[in-house]
Protein backbone atom coordinates (compact mmCIF):
# COMPACT_ATOMS: atom_id res chain seq x y z
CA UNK A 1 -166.66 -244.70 -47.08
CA UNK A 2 -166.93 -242.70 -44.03
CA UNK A 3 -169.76 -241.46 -42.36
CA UNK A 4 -169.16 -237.69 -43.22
CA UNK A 5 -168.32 -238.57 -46.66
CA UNK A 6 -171.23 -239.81 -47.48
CA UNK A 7 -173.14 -237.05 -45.84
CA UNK A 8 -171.00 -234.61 -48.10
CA UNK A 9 -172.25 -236.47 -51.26
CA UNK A 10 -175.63 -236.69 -50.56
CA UNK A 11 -175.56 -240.68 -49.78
CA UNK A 12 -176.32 -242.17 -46.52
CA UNK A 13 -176.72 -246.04 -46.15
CA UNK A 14 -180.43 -246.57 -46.41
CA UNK A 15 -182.09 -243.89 -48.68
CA UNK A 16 -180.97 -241.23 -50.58
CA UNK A 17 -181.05 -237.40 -48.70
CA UNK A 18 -180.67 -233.71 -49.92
CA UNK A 19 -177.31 -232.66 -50.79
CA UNK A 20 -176.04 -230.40 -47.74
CA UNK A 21 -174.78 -227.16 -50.01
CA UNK A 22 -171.55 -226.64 -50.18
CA UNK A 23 -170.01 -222.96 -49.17
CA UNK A 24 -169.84 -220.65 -52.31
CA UNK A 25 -165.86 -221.11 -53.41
CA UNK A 26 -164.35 -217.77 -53.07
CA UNK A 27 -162.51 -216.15 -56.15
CA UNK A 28 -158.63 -215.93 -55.82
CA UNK A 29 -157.80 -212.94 -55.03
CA UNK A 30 -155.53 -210.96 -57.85
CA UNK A 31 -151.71 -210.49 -57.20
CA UNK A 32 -151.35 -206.60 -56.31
CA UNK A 33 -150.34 -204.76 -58.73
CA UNK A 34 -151.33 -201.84 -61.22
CA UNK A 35 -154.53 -201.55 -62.80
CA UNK A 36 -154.85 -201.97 -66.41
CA UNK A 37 -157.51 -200.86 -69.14
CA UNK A 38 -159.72 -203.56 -70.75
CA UNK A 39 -157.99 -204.21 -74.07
CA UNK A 40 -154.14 -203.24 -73.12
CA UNK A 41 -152.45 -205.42 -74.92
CA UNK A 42 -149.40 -205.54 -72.33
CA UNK A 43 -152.43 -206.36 -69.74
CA UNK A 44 -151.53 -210.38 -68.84
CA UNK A 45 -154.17 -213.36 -70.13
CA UNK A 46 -156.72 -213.84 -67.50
CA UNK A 47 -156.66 -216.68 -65.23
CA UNK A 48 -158.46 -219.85 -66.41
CA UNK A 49 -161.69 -219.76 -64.50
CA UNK A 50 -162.64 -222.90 -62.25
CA UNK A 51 -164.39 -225.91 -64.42
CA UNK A 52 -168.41 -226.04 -63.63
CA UNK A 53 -168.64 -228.00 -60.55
CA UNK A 54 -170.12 -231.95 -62.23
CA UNK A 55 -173.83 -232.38 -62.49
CA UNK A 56 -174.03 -234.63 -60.00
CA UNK A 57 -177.20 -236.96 -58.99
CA UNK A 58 -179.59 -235.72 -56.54
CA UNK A 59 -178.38 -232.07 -56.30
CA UNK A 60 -180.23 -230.39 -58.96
CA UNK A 61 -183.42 -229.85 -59.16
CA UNK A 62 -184.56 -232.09 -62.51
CA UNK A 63 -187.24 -229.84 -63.22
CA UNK A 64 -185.45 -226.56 -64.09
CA UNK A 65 -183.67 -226.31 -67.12
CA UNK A 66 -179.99 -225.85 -67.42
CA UNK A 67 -178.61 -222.55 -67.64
CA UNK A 68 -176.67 -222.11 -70.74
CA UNK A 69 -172.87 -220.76 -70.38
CA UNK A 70 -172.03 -217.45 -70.59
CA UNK A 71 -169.63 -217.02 -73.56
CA UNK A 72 -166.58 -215.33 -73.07
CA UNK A 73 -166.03 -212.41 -74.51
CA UNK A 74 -162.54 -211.07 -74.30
CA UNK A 75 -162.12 -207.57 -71.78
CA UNK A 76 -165.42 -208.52 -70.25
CA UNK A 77 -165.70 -209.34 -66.54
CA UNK A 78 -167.74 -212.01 -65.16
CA UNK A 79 -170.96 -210.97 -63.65
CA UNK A 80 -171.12 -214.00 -60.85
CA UNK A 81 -167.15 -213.15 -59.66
CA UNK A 82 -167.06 -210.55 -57.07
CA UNK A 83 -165.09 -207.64 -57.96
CA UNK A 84 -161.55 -207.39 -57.69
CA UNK A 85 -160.16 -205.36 -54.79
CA UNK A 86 -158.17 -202.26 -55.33
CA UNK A 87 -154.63 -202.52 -55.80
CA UNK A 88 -153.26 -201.16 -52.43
CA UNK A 89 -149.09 -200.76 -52.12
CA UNK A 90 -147.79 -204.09 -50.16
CA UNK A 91 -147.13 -203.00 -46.62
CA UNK A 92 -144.20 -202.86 -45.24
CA UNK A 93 -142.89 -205.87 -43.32
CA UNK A 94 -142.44 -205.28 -39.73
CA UNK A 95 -139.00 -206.61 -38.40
CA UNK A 96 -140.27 -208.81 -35.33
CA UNK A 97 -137.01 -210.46 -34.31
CA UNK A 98 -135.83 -210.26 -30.70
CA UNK A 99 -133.97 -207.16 -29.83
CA UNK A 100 -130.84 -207.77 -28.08
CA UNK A 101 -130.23 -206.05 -24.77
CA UNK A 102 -127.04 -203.63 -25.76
CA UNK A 103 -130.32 -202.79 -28.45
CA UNK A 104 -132.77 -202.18 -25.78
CA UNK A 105 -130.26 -200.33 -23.41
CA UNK A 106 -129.19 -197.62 -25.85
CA UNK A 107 -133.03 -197.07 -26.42
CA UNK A 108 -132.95 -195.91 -23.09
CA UNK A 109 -129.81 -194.52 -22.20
CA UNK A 110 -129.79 -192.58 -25.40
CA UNK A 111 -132.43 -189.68 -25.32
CA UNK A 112 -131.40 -189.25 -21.25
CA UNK A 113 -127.76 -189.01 -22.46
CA UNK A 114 -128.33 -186.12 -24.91
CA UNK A 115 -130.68 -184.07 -22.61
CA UNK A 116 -127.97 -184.54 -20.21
CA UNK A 117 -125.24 -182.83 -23.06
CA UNK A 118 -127.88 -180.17 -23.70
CA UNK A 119 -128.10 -179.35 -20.04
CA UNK A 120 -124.09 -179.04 -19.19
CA UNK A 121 -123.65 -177.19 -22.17
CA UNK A 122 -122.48 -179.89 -24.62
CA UNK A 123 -123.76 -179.93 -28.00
CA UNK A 124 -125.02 -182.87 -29.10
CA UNK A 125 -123.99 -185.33 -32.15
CA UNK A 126 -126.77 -184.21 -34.39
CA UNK A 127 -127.99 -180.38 -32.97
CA UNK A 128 -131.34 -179.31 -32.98
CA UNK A 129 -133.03 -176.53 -33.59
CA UNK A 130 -133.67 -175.90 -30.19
CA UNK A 131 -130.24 -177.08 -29.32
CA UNK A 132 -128.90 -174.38 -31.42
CA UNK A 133 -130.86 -171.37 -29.59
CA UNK A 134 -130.07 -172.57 -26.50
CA UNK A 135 -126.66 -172.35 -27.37
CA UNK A 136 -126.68 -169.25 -28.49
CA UNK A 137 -128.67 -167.44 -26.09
CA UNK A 138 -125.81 -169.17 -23.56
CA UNK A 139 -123.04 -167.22 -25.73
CA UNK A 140 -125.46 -164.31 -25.47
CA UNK A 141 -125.44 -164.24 -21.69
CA UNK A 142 -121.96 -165.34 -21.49
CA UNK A 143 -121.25 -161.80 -23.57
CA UNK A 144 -123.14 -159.69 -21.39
CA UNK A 145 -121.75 -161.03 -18.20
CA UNK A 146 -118.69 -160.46 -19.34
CA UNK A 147 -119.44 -157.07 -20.47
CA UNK A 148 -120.96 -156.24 -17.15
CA UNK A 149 -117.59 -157.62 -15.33
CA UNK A 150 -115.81 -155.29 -17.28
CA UNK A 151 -117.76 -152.27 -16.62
CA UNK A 152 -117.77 -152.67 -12.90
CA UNK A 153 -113.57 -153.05 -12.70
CA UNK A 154 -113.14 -149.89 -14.81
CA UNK A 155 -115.46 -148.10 -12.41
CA UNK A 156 -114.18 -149.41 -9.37
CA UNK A 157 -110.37 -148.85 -10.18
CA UNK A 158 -111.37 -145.35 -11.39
CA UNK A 159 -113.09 -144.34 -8.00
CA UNK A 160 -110.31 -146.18 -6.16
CA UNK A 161 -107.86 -143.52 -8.15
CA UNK A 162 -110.09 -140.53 -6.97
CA UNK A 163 -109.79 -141.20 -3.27
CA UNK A 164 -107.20 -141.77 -0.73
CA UNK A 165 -107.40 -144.70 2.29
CA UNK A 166 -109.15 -142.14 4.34
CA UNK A 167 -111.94 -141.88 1.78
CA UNK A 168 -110.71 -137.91 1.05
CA UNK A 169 -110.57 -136.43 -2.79
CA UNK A 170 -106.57 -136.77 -4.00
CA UNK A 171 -104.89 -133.26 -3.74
CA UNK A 172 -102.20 -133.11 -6.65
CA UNK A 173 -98.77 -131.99 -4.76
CA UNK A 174 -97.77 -128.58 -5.51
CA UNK A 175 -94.86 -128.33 -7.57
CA UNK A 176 -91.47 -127.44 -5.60
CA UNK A 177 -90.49 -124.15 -6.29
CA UNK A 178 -86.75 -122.40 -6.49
CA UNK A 179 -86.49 -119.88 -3.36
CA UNK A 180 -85.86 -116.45 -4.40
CA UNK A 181 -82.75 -115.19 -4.42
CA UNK A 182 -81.78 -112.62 -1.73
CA UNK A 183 -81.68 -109.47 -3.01
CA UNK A 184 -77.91 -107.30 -3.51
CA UNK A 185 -78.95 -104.24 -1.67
CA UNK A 186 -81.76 -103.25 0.92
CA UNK A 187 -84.69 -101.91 -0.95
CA UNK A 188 -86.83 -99.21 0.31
CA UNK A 189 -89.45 -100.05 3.14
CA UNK A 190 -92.19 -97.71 2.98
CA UNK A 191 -94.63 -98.12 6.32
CA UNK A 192 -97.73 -95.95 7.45
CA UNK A 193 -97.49 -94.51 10.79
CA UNK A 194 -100.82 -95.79 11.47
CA UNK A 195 -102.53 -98.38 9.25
CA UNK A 196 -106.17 -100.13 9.62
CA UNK A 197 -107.52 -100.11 12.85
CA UNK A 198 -106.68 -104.20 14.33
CA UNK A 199 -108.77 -105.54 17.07
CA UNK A 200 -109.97 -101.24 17.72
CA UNK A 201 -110.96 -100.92 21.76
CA UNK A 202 -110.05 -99.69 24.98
CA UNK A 203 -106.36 -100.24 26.63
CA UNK A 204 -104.53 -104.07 26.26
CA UNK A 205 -101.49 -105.63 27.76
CA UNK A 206 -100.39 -109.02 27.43
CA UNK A 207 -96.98 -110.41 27.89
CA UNK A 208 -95.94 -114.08 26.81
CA UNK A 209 -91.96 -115.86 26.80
CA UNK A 210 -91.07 -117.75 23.38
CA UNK A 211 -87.91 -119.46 22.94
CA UNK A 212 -85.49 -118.06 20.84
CA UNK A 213 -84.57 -119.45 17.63
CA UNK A 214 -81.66 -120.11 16.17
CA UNK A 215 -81.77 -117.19 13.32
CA UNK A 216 -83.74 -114.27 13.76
CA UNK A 217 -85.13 -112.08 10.79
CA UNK A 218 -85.63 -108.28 11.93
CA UNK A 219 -86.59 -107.62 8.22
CA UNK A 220 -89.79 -109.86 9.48
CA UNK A 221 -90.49 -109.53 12.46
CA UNK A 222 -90.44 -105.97 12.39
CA UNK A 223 -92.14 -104.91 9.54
CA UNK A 224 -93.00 -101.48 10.94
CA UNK A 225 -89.93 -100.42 12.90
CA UNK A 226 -86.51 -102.33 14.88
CA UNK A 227 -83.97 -101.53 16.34
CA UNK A 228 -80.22 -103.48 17.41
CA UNK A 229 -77.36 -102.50 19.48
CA UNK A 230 -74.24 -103.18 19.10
CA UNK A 231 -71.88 -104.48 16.22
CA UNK A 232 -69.22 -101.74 16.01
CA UNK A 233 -68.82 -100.52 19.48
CA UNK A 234 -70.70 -100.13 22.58
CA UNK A 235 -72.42 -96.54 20.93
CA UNK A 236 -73.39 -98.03 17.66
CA UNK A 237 -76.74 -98.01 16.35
CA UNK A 238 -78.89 -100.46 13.44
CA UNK A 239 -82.72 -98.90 12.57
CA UNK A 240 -84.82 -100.18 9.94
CA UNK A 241 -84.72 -97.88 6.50
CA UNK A 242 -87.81 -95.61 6.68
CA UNK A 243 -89.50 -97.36 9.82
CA UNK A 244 -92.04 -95.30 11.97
CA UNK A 245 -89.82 -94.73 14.20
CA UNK A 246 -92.14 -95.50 17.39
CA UNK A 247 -89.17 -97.28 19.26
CA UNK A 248 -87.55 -94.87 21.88
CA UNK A 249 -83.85 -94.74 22.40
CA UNK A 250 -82.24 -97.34 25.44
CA UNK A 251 -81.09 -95.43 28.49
CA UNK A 252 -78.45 -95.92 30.72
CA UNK A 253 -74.95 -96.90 30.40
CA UNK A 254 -73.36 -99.70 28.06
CA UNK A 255 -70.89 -102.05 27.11
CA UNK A 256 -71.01 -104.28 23.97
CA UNK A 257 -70.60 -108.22 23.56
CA UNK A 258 -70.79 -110.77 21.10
CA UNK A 259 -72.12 -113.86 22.98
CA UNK A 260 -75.92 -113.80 21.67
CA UNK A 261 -77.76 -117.12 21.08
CA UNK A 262 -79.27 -116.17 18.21
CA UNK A 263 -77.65 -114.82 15.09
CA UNK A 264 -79.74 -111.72 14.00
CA UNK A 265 -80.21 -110.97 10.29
CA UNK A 266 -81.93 -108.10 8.31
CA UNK A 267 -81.60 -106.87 4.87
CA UNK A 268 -83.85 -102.79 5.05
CA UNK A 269 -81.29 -101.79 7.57
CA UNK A 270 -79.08 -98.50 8.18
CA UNK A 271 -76.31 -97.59 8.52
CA UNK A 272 -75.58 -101.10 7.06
CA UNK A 273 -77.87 -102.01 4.63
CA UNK A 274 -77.78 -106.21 4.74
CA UNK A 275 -76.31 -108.16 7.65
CA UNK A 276 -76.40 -112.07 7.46
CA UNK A 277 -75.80 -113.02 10.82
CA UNK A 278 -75.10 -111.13 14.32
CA UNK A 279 -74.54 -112.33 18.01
CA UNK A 280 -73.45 -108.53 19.08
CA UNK A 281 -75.63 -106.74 21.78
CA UNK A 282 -74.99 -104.65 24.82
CA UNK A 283 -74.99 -105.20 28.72
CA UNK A 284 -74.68 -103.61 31.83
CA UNK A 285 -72.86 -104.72 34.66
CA UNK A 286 -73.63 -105.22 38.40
CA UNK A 287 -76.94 -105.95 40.54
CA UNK A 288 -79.67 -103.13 40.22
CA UNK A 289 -78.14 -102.30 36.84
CA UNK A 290 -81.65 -101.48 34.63
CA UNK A 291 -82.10 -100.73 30.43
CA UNK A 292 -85.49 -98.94 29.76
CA UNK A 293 -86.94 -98.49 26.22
CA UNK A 294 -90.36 -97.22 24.98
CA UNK A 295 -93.02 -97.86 22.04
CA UNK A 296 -95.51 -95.09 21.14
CA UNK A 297 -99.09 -96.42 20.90
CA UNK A 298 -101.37 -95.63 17.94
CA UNK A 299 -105.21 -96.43 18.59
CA UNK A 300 -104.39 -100.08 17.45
CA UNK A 301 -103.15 -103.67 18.59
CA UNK A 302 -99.38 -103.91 18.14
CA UNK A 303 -96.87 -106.55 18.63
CA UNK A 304 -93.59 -105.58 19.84
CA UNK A 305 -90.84 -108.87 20.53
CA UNK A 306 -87.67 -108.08 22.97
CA UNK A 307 -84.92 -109.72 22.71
CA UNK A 308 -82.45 -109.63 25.90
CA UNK A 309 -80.32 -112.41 28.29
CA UNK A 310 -78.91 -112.23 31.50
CA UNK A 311 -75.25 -112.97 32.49
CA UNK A 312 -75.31 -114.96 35.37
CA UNK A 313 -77.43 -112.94 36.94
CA UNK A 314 -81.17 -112.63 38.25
CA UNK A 315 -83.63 -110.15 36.16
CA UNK A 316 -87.05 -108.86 36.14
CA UNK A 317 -88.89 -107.23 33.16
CA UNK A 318 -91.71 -104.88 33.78
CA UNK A 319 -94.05 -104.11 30.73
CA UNK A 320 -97.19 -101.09 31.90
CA UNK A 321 -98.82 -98.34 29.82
CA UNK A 322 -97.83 -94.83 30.40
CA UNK A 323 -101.65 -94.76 30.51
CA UNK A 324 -102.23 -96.35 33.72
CA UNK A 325 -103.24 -100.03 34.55
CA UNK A 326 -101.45 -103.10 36.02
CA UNK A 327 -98.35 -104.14 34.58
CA UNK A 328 -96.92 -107.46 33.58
CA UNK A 329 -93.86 -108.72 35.04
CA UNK A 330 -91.65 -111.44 34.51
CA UNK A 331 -89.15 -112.92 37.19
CA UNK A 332 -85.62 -115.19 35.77
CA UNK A 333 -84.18 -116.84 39.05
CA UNK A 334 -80.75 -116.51 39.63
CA UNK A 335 -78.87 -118.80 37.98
CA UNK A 336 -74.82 -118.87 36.47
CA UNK A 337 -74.26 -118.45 32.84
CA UNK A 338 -75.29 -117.06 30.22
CA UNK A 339 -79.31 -116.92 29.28
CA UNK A 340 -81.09 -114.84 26.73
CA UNK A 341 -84.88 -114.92 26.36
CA UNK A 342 -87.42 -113.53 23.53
CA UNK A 343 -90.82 -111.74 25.01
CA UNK A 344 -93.68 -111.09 23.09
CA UNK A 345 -95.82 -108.05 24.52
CA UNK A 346 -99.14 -107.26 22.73
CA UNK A 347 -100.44 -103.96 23.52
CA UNK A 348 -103.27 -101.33 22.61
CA UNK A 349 -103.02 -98.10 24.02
CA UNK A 350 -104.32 -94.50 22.23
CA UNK A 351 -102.38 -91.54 20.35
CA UNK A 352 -100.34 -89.99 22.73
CA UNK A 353 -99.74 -92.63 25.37
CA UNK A 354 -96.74 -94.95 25.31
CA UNK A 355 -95.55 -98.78 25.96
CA UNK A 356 -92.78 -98.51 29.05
CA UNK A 357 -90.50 -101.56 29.05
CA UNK A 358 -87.86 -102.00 31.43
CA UNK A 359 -85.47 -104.69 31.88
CA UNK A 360 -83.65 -104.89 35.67
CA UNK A 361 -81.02 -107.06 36.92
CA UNK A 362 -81.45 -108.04 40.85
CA UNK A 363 -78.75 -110.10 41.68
CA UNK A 364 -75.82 -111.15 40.07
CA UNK A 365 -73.69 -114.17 40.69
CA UNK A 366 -70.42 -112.07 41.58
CA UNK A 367 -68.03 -112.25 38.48
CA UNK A 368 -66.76 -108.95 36.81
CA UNK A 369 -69.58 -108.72 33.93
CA UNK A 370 -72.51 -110.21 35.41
CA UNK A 371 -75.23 -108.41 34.75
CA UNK A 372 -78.15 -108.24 31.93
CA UNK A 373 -78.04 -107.80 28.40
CA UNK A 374 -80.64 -106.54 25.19
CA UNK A 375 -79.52 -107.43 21.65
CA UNK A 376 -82.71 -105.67 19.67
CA UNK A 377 -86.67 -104.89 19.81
CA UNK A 378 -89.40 -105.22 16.82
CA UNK A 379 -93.03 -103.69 15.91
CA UNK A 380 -95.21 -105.11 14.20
């Protein structure tokens, strides 16, 4: 027998020696599992409790008595065991294999992967909570941008329909309108011999050349009084219907043509109420040959248009005031053919005093009828 084997049993070669105690033998634990009542009679038997260890020599203590056995009494626990630990649920086993790498890789990959989805606007497999308000505060701004887009267009396009290129406010175009028709006979013009004072002051003369239009109005232009020559013989005589009468008759001799450059029209006229269209006038013939007309003043500014030509022939008008002052002239340079000119004299002179006109020829080119013409005269 060994060395330690001995020592266990209390024998060593050469004498007997105290038993080294042995360590207390530890119950057996219980399998887990529920508790039961003493006395259930589904409760299993007990386990068989461990034999008394053998009275062995040398190990107890001859002197003390034995201690008698406990008997055992059925639902009764046994003082010496310890007691039993609670019944506790069996814990779950933990899986401690090896992960694989494709494992380990979508560990990782995977929550980067979804914030990425959450971030471009991609909802994930499984949405969250959060994942769902961030979606819909997206739509939510998404709406509003889209309203604001919207807005801004309609107002643009509708200030871009207020305004022209040049930035000014649209002016609708005025709808055409038929002309009136021209009226069957020459209606009545009724005219003050003096109206409101215009542009009231001491003496004026001015004298300005216009060209001369294709058609003339006398109707127009001389809304207070005109006068025209010509038309049915050398003699005859057109005066506005009820005009003032402030144009003094044309001296000298005359002869009447029908070469005017503009075609004179009036419709207040008399003898003959409404003419369409005229060329007729009268002339003189002959260098030094002179027609001299007159226009009473009135306290105010008056226009008064003369309408006369020259047949090759040179010509000078003089415009003064009975009144005194310098007068205006106006030279036309020889020249052949025929040339007819519109002047525009504005004039102020008081009651009493009168507007001398006088239109001369100085030379003449030589032919039989050169000379200088007047077709009609208009106040205003």
């Amino acid at each position: 027998m060994a060395e330690d084997e001995l020592t266990q049993t209390g024998i060593r070669v050469g004498g007997w020696l105290p038993a080294v105690p042995a360590e207390p033998a530890r119950a057996a634990e219980p399998p887990p599992g529920p508790w039961r009542l003493a006395g259930d009679p589904d409760a299993p038997p007990p386990a068989p409790s461990a034999p008394p260890a053998p009275d062995l020599p040398g190990r107890a203590d001859p002197a003390v008595p034995p201690v008698p056995p406990i008997p055992d009494v059925p639902g009764r626990a046994d003082p010496a065991a310890p007691p039993a630990a609670a019944a506790r649920p069996a814990a779950p086993v933990r899986h401690t294999a090896p992960e694989g790498v494709t494992a380990r890789f979508a560990g990782l990959v995977g929550p980067a992967a979804a914030r990425v989805r959450t971030a471009v606007g991609v909802a994930p497999d499984q949405p969250t909570r959060v994942g769902v308000a961030r979606a819909r505060r997206r739509r939510r701004r998404m709406i509003l941008a889209g309203a604001a887009l919207t807005a801004l267009v309609l107002v643009l396009a509708y200030a871009g329909r207020g305004a022209e290129p040049d930035g000014r406010p649209t002016v609708p175009a005025a709808a055409p309108t038929a002309p009136a028709p021209a009226p069957t006979a020459a209606p009545p013009t009724v005219v003050p011999v003096t109206g409101n004072p215009a542009l009231p002051g001491g003496p004026l003369l001015n004298l300005d050349q216009e060209p001369v239009p294709p058609s003339v109005s006398l109707t127009v232009l001389g809304h207070r009084d005109w006068l025209h020559w010509g038309g049915t013989g050398a003699a005859s005589i057109q005066r506005k219907q009820r005009g003032t009468g402030e144009i003094g008759e044309l001296g000298g001799d005359r002869l009447e043509h029908n070469a005017g450059a503009a075609a004179l029209t009036w419709t207040d006229g008399t003898p003959t109420a409404r003419q369409d269209g005229t060329r007729s006038g009268v002339f003189q013939r002959g260098a030094g040959k002179s027609f001299a007309l007159s226009v009473a003043g009135s306290g105010d500014l008056r226009t008064v248009r003369l309408f006369v030509g020259a047949f090759s022939a040179g010509a000078r008008l003089d415009v003064r005031l009975s009144g005194g002052g310098d007068p205006a002239v106006r030279e036309v340079a020889l020249a052949a053919g025929d040339r007819f000119f519109q002047y525009v004299v504005h004039f102020r002179a008081p009651r009493g005093q009168r507007l001398l006109i006088t239109w001369r020829a100085l030379t003449v080119v030589g032919a039989e009828n050169d000379g200088v013409t007047v077709e009609a005269v208009t106040v205003s």
